[in-house]
C-alpha atoms as a PDB file:
ATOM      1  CA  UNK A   1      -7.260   2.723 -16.847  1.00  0.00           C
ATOM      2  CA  UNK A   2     -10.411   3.525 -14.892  1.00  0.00           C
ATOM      3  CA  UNK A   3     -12.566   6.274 -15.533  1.00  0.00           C
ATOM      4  CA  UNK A   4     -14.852   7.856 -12.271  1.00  0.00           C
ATOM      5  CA  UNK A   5     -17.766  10.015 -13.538  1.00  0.00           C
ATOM      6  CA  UNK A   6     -18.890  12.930 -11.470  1.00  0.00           C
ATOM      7  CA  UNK A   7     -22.295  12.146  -9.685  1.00  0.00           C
ATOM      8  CA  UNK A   8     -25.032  15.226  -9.842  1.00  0.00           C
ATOM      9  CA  UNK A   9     -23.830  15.762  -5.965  1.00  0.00           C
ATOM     10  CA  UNK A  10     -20.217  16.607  -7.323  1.00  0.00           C
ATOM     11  CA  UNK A  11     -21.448  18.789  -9.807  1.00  0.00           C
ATOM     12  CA  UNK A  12     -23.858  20.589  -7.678  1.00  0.00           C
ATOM     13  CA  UNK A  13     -21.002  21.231  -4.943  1.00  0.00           C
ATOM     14  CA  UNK A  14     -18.565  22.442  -8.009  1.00  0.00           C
ATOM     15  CA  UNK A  15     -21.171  24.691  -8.878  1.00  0.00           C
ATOM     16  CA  UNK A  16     -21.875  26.206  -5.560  1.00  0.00           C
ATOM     17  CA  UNK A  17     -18.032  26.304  -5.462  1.00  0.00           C
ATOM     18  CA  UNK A  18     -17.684  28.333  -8.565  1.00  0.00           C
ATOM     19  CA  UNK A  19     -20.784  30.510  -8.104  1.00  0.00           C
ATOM     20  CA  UNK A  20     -18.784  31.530  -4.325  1.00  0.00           C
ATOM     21  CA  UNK A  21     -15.451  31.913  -6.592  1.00  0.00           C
ATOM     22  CA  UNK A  22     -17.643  34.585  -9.115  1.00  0.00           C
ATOM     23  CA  UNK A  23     -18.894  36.037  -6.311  1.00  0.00           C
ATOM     24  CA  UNK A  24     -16.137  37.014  -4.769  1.00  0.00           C
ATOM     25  CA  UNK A  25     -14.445  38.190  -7.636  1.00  0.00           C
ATOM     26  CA  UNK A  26     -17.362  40.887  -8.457  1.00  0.00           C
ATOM     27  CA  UNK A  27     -16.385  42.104  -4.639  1.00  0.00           C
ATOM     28  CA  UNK A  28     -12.921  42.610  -5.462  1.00  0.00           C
ATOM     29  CA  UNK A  29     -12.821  43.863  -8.607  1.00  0.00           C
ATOM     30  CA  UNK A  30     -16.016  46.235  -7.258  1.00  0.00           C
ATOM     31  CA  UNK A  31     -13.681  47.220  -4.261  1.00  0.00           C
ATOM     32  CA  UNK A  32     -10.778  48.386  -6.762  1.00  0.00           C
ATOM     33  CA  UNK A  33     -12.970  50.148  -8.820  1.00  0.00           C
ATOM     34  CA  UNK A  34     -13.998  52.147  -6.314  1.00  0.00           C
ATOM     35  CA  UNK A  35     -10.245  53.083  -5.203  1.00  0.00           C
ATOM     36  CA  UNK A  36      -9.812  53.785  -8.510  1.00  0.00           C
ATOM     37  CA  UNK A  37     -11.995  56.353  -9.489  1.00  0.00           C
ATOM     38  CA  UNK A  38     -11.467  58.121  -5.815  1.00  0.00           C
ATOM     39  CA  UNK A  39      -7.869  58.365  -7.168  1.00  0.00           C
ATOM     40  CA  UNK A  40      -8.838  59.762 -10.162  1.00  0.00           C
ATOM     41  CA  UNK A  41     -11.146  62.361  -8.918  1.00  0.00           C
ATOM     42  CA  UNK A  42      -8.528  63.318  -6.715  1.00  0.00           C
ATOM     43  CA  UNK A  43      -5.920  63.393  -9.362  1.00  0.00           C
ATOM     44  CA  UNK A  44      -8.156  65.920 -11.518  1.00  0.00           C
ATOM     45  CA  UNK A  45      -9.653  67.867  -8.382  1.00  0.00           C
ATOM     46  CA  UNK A  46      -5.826  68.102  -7.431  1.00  0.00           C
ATOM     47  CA  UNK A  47      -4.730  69.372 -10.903  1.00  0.00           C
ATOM     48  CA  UNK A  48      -7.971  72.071 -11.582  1.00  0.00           C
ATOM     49  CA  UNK A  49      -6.195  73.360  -8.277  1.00  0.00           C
ATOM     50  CA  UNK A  50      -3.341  73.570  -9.132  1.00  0.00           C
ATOM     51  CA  UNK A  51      -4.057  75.271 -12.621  1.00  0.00           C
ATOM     52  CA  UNK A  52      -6.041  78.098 -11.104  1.00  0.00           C
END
């Protein structure tokens, strides 16, 4: 059984990796928390209309 250890090059390019990965998720999750409180304004805009 051999064992390989990760070299600070490795590491570095994981983190970079993972830091791109985080990234990206703030985007998305940014992006559908925008949609979702247009909905919701709309919902309640919608429904103060409608109770007039």
């Amino acid at each position: 059984m051999s064992r390989t250890l990760a070299s600070k090059e490795d590491v570095a390019k994981l983190e970079a990796k993972l830091v791109a990965m985080i990234a990206d998720t703030k985007v998305e999750l940014l992006r559908w928390m925008f949609l979702f409180w247009v909905g919701q304004i709309a919902i309640v805009a919608g429904l103060i209309r409608f109770m007039r």
